[in-house]
N, C-alpha and C. Protein backbone atom coordinates (compact mmCIF):
# COMPACT_ATOMS: atom_id res chain seq x y z
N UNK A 1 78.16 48.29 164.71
CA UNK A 1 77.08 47.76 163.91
C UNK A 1 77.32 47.99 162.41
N UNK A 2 77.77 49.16 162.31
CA UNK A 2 78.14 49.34 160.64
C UNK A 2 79.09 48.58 159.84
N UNK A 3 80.00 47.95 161.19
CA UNK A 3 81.50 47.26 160.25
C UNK A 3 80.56 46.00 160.15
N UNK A 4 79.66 45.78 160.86
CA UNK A 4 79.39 44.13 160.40
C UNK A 4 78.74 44.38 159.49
N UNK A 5 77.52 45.16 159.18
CA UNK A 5 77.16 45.35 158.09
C UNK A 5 77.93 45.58 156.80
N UNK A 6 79.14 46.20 157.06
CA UNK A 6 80.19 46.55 155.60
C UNK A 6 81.09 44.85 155.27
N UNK A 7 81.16 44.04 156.48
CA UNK A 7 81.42 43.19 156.42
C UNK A 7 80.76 42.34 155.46
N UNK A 8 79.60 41.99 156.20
CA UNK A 8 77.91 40.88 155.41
C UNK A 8 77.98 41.24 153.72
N UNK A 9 78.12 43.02 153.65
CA UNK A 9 78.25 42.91 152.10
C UNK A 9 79.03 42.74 151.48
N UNK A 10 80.54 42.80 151.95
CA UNK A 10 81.59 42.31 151.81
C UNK A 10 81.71 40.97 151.37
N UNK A 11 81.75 40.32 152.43
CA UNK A 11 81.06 38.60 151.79
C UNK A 11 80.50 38.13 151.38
N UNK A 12 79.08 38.97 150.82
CA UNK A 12 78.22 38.51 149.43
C UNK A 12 78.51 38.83 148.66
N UNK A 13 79.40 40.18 148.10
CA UNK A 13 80.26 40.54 146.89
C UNK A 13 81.14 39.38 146.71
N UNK A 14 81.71 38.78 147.88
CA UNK A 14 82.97 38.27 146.88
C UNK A 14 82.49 36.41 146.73
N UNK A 15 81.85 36.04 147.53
CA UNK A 15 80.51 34.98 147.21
C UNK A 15 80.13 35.02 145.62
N UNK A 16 79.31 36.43 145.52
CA UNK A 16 78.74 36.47 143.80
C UNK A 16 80.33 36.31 142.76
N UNK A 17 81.15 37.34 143.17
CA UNK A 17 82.42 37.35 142.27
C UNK A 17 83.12 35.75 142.01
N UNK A 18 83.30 34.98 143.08
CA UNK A 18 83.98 33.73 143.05
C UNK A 18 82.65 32.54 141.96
N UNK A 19 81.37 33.06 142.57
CA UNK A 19 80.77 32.05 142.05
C UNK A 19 80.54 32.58 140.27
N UNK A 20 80.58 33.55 140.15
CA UNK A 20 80.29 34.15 138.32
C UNK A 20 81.93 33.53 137.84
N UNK A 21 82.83 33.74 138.44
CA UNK A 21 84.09 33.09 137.45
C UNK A 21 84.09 31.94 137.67
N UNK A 22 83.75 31.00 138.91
CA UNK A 22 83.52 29.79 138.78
C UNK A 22 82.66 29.23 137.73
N UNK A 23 81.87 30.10 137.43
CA UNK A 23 80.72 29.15 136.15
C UNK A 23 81.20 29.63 134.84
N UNK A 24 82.07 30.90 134.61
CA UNK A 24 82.58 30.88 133.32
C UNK A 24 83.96 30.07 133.48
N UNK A 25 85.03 29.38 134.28
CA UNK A 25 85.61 28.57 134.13
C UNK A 25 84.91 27.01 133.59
N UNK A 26 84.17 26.82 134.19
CA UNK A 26 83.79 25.87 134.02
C UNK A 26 83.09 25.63 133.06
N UNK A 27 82.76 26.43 131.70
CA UNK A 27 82.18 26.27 130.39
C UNK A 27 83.56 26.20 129.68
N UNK A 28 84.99 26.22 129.76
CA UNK A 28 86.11 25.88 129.46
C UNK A 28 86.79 24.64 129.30
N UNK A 29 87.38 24.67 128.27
CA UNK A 29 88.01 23.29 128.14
C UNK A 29 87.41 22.32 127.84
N UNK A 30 85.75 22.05 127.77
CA UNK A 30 84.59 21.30 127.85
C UNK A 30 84.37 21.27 126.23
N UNK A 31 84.06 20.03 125.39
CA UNK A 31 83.46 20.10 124.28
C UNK A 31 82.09 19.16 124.31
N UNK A 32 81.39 19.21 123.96
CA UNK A 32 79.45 18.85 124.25
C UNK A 32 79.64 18.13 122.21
N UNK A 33 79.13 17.13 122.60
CA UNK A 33 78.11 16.56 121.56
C UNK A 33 77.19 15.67 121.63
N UNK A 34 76.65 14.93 120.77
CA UNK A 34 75.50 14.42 121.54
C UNK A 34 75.84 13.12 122.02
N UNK A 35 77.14 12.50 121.79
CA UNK A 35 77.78 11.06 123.10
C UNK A 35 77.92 11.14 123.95
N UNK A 36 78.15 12.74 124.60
CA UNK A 36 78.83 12.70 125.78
C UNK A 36 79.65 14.36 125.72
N UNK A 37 80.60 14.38 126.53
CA UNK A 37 81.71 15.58 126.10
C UNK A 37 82.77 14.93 126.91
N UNK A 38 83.77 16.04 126.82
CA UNK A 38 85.50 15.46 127.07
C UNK A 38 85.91 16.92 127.33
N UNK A 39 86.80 16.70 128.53
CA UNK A 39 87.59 17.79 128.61
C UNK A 39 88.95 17.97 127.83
N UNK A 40 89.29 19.51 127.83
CA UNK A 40 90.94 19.15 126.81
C UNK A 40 92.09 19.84 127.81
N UNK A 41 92.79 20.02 127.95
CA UNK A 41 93.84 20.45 128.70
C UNK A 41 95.15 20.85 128.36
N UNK A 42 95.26 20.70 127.16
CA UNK A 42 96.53 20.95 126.67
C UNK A 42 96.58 21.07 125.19
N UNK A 43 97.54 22.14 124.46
CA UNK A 43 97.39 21.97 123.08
C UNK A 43 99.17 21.99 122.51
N UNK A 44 99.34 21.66 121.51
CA UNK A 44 100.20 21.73 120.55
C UNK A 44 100.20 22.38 119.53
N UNK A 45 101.20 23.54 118.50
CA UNK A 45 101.26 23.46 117.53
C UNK A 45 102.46 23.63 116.88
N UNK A 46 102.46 23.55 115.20
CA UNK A 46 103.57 23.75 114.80
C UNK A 46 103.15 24.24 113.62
N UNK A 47 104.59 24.98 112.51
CA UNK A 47 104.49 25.11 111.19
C UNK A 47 104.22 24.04 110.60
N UNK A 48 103.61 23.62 109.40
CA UNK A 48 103.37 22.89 108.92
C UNK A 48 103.80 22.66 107.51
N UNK A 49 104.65 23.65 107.13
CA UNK A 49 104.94 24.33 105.67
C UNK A 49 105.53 25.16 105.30
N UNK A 50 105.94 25.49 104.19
CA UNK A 50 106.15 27.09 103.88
C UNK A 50 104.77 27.42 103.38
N UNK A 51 104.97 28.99 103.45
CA UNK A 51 104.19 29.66 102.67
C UNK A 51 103.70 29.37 101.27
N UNK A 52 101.99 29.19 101.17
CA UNK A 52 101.81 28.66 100.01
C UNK A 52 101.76 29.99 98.94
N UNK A 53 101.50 29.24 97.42
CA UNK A 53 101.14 30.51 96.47
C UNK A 53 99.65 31.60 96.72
N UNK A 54 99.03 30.73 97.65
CA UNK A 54 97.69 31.49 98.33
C UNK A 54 98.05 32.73 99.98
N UNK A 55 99.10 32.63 99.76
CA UNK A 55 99.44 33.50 100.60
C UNK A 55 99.92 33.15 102.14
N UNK A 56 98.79 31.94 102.61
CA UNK A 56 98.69 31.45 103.45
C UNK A 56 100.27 30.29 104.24
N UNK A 57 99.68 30.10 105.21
CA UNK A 57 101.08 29.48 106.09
C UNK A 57 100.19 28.68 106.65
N UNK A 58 100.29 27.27 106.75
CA UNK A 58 99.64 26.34 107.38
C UNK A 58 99.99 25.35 108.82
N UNK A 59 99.33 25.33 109.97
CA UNK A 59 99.91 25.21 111.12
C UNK A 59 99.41 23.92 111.61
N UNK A 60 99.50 22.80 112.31
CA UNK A 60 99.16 21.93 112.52
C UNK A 60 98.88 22.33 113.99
N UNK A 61 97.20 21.54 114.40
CA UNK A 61 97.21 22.18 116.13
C UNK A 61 96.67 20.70 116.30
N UNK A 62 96.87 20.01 117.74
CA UNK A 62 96.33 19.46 118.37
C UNK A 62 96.26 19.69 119.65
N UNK A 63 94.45 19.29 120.29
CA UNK A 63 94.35 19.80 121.27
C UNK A 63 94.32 18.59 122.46
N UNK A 64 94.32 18.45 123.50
CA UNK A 64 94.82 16.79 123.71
C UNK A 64 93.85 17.38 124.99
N UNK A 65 92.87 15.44 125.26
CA UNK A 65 91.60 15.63 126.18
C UNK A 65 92.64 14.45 127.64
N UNK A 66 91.98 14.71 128.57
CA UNK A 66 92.39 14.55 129.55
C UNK A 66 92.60 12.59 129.24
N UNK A 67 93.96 12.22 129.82
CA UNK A 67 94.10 11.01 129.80
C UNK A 67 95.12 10.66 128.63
N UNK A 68 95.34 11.70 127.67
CA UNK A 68 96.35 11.82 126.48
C UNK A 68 97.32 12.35 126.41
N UNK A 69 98.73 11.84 126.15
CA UNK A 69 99.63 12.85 126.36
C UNK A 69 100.77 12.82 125.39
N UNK A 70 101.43 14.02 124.91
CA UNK A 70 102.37 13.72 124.01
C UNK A 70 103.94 13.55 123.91
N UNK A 71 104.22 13.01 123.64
CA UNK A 71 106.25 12.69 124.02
C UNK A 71 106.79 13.73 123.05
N UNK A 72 107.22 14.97 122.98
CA UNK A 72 108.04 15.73 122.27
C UNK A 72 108.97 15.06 121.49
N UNK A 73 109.97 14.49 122.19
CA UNK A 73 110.85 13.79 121.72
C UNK A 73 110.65 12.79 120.30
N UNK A 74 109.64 12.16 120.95
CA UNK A 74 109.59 10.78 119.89
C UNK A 74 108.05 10.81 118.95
N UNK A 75 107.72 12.04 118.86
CA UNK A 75 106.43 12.83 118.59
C UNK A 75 105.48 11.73 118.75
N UNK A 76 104.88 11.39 119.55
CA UNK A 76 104.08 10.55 119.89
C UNK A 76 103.25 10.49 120.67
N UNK A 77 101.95 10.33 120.27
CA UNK A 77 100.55 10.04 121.48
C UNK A 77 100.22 8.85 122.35
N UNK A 78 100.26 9.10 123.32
CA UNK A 78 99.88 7.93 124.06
C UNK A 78 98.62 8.02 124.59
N UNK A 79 97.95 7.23 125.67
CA UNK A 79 97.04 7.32 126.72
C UNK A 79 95.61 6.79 125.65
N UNK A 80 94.53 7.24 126.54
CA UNK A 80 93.37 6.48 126.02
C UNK A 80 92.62 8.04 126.73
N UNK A 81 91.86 8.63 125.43
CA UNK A 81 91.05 9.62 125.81
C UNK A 81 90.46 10.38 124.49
N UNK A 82 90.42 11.81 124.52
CA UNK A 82 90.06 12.33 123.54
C UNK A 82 91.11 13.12 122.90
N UNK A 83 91.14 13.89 121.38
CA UNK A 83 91.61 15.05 121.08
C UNK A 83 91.24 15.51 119.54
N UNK A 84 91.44 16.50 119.43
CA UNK A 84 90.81 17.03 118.21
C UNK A 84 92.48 17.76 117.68
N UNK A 85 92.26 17.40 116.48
CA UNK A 85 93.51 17.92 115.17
C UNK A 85 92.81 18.51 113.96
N UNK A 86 93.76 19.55 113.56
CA UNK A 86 93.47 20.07 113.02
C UNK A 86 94.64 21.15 112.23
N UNK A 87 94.01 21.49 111.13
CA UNK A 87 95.30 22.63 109.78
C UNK A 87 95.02 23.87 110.53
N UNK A 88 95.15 24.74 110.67
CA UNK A 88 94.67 26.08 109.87
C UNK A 88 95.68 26.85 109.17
N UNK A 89 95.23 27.99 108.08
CA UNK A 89 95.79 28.45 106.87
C UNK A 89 96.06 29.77 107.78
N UNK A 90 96.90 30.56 107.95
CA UNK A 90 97.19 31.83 108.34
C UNK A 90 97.53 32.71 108.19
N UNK A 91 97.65 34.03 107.89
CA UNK A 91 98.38 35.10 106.74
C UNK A 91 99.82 35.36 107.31
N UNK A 92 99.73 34.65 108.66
CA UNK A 92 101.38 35.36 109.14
C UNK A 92 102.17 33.73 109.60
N UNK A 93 103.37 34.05 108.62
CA UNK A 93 104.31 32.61 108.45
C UNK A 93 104.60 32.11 109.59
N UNK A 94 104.63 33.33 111.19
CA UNK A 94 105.65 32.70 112.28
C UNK A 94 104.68 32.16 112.79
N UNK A 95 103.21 32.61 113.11
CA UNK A 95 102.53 31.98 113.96
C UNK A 95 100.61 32.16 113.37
N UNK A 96 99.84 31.63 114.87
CA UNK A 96 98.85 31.56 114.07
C UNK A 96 98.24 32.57 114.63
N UNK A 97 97.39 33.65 113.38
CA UNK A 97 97.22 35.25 113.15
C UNK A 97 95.82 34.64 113.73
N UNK A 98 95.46 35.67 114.97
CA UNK A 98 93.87 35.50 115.86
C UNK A 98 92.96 35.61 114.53
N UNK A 99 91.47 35.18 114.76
CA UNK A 99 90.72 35.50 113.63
C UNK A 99 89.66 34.29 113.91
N UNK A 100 89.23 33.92 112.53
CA UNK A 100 87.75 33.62 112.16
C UNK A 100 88.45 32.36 111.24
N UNK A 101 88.52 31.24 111.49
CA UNK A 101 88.45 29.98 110.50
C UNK A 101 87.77 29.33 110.00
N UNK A 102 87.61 28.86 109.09
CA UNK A 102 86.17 28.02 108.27
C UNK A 102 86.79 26.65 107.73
N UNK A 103 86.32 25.48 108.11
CA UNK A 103 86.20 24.63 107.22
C UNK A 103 85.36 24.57 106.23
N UNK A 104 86.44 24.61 104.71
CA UNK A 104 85.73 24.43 103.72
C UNK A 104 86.62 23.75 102.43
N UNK A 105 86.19 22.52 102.30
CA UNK A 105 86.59 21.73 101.04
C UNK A 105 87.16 22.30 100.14
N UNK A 106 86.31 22.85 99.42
CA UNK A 106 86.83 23.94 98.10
C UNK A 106 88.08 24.89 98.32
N UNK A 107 88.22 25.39 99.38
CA UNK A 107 89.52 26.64 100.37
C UNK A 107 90.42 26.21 101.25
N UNK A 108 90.50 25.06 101.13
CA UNK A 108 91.48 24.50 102.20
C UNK A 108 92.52 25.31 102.40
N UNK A 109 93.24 26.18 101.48
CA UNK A 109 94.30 25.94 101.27
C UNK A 109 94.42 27.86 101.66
N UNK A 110 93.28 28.60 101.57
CA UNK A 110 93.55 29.67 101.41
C UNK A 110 94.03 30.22 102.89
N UNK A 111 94.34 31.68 103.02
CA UNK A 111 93.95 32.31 104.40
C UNK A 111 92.91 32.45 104.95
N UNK A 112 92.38 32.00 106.25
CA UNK A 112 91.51 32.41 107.11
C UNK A 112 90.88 30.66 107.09
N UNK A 113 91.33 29.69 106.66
CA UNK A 113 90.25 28.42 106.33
C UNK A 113 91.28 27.44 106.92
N UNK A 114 90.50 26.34 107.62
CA UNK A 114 90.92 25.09 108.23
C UNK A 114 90.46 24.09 107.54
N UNK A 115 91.03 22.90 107.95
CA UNK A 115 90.78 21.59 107.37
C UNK A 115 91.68 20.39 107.89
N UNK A 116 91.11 19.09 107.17
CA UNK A 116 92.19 17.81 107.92
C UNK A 116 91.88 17.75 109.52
N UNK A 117 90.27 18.34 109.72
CA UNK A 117 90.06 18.29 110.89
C UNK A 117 89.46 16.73 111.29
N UNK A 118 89.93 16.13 112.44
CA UNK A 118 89.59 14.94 113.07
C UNK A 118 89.37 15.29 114.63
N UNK A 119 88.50 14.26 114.92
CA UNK A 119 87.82 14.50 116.33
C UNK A 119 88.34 12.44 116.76
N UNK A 120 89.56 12.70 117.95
CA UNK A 120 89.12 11.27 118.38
C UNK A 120 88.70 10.86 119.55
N UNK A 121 87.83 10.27 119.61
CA UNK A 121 86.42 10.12 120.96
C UNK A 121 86.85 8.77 121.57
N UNK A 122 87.56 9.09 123.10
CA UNK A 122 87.63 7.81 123.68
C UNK A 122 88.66 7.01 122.86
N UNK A 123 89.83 7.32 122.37
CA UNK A 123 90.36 6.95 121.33
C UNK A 123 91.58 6.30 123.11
N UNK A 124 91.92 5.01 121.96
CA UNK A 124 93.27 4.14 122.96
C UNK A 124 94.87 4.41 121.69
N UNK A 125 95.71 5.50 121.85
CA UNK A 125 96.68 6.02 120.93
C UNK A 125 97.41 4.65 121.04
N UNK A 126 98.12 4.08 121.75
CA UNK A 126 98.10 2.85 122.26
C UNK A 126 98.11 1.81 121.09
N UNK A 127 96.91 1.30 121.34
CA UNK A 127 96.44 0.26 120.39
C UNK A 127 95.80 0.58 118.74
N UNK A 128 95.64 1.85 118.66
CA UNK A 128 95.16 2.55 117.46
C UNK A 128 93.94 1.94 117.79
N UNK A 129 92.60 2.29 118.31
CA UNK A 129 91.49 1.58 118.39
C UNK A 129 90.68 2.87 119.45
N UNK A 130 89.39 2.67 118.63
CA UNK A 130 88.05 3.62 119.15
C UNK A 130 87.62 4.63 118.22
N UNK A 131 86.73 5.40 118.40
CA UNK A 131 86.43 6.48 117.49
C UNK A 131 86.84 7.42 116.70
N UNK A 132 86.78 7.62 115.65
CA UNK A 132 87.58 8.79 114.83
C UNK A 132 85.90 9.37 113.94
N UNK A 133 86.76 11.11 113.92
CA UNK A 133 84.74 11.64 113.84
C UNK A 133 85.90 12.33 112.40
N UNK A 134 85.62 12.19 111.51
CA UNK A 134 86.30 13.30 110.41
C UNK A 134 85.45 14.69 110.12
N UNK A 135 86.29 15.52 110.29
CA UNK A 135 85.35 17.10 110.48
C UNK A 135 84.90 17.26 108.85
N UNK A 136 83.91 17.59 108.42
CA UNK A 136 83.37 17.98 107.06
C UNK A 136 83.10 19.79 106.73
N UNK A 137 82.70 20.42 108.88
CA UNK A 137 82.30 21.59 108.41
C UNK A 137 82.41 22.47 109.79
N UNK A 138 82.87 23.51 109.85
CA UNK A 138 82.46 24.09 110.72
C UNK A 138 83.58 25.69 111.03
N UNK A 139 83.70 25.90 112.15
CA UNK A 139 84.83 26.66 112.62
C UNK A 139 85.61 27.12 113.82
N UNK A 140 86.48 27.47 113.62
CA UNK A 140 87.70 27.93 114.74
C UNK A 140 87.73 29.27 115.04
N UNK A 141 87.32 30.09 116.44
CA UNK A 141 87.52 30.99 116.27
C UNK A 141 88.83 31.30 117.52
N UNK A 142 89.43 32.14 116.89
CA UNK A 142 91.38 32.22 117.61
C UNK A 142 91.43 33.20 118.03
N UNK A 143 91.71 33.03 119.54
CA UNK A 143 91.88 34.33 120.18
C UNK A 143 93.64 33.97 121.09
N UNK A 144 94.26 35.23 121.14
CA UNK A 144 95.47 35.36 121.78
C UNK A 144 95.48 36.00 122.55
N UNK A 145 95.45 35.52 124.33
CA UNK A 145 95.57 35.85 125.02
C UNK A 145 96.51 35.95 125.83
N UNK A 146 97.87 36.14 125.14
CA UNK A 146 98.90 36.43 125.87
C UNK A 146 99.52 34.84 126.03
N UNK A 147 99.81 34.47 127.04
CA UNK A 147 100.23 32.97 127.40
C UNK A 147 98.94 32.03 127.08
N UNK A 148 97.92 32.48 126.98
CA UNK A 148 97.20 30.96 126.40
C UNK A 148 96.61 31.16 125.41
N UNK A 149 96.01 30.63 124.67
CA UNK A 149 95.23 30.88 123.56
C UNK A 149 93.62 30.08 123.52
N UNK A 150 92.95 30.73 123.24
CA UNK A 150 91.56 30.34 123.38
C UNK A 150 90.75 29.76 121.72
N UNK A 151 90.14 29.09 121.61
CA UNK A 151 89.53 28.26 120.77
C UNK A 151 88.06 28.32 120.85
N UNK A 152 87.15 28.89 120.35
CA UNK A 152 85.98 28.91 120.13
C UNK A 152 85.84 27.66 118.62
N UNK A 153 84.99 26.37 119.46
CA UNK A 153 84.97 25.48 118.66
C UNK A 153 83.73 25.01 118.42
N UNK A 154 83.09 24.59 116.80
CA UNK A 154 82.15 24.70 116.38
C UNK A 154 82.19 23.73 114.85
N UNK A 155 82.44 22.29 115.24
CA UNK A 155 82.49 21.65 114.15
C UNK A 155 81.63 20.50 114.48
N UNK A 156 81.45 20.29 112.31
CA UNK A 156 80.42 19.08 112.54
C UNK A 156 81.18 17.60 111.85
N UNK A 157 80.81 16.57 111.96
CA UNK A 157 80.92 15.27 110.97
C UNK A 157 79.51 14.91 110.89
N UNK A 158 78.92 14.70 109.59
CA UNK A 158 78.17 14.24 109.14
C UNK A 158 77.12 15.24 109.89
N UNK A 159 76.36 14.45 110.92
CA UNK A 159 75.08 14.60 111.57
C UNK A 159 75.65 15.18 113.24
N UNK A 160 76.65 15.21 113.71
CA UNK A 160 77.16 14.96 114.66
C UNK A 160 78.01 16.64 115.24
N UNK A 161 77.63 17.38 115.72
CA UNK A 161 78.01 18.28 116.31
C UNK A 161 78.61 18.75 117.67
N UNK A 162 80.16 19.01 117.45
CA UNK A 162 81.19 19.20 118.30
C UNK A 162 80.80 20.76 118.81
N UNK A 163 80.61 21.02 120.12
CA UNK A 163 80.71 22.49 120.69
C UNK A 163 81.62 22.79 121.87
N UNK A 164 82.25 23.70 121.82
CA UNK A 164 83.17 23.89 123.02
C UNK A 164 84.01 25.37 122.91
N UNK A 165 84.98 25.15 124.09
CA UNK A 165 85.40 26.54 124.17
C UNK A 165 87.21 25.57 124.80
N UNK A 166 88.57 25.50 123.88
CA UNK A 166 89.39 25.54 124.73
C UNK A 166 90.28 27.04 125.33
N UNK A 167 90.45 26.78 126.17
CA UNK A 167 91.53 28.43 126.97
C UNK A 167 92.69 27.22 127.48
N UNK A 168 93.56 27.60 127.30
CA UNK A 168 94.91 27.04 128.10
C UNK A 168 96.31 27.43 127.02
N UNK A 169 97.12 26.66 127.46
CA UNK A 169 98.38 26.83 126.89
C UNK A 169 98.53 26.07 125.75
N UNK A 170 99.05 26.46 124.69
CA UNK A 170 99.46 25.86 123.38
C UNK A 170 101.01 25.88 123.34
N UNK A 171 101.86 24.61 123.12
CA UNK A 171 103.03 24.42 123.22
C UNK A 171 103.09 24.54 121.48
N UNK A 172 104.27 25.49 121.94
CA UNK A 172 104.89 25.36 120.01
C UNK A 172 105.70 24.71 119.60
N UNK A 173 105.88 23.49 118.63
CA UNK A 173 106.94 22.57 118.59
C UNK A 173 107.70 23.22 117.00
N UNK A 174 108.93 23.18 117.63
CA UNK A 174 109.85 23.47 116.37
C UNK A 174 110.45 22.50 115.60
């Protein structure tokens, strides 16, 4: 009688455990605004520069939404979907230093600040045709988790507010 009982709780522990990481997976990869949202699945980045006189090292990231994909080779987007691009400024030349990013007009250029941010919604790479959201304000927050890197995302255009969280792999192109 006791093993079934150690059992029963057995299988509601791991019931609660599967279902709590199931619902924090699933707030991943997801960006919310008020059209709709898009999942992302994959990211890119690269140097973008040398080191400026602001100290900073500037990295080009794109994050690519399901249905988009990129040719290394012939650096090129294809497919019909979403993705968001973007600078950020970084204090360390090889890569991009975890932290707190800000879009801001006036600082583009410094450490810790992003910019040249674009959001494209339902976009056909294809035909060059569908939505483009130009970022005016917001931020990136960068976390390094070993093999993937996580994106706490929080930007606006105009009236229009992007929210999300990416976790996955970021390919580094040289």
């Amino acid at each position: 009688m006791k093993y079934l009982k150690l059992l029963g709780y057995s299988f509601l522990f791991l019931l609660l455990v599967s279902a709590c990481k199931s619902e924090e997976e699933s707030i991943d990869n997801i960006i919310s605004f008020e059209l709709g949202e898009f999942k992302l699945y994959k990211g890119y980045q690269f140097n973008d520069g040398e080191t400026l006189p602001t100290g900073s090292t500037p990295f080009s990231i794109f994050l690519l939404g399901e249905g988009v994909s990129y040719n290394q080779s012939e650096d090129d987007l294809s497919g019909i979907g979403s993705l968001i691009s973007f600078l950020v400024y970084s204090e360390n030349s090889i890569e991009i230093k975890p932290g707190f990013y800000t879009i801001d007009p006036y600082s583009n250029d410094s450490i810790g600040y992003a910019g040249n941010c674009k959001v494209y919604y339902n976009f056909d790479f294809d035909e060059d045709t569908g939505d483009v959201y130009y970022i005016n304000a917001g931020t990136f927050d960068v976390e390094n988790l070993g093999s993937v890197m996580k994106y706490e995302i929080s930007i606006q255009a105009d009236t229009i507010l992007f929210d999300g969280i990416f976790r996955g792999p970021i390919t580094t192109i040289d």
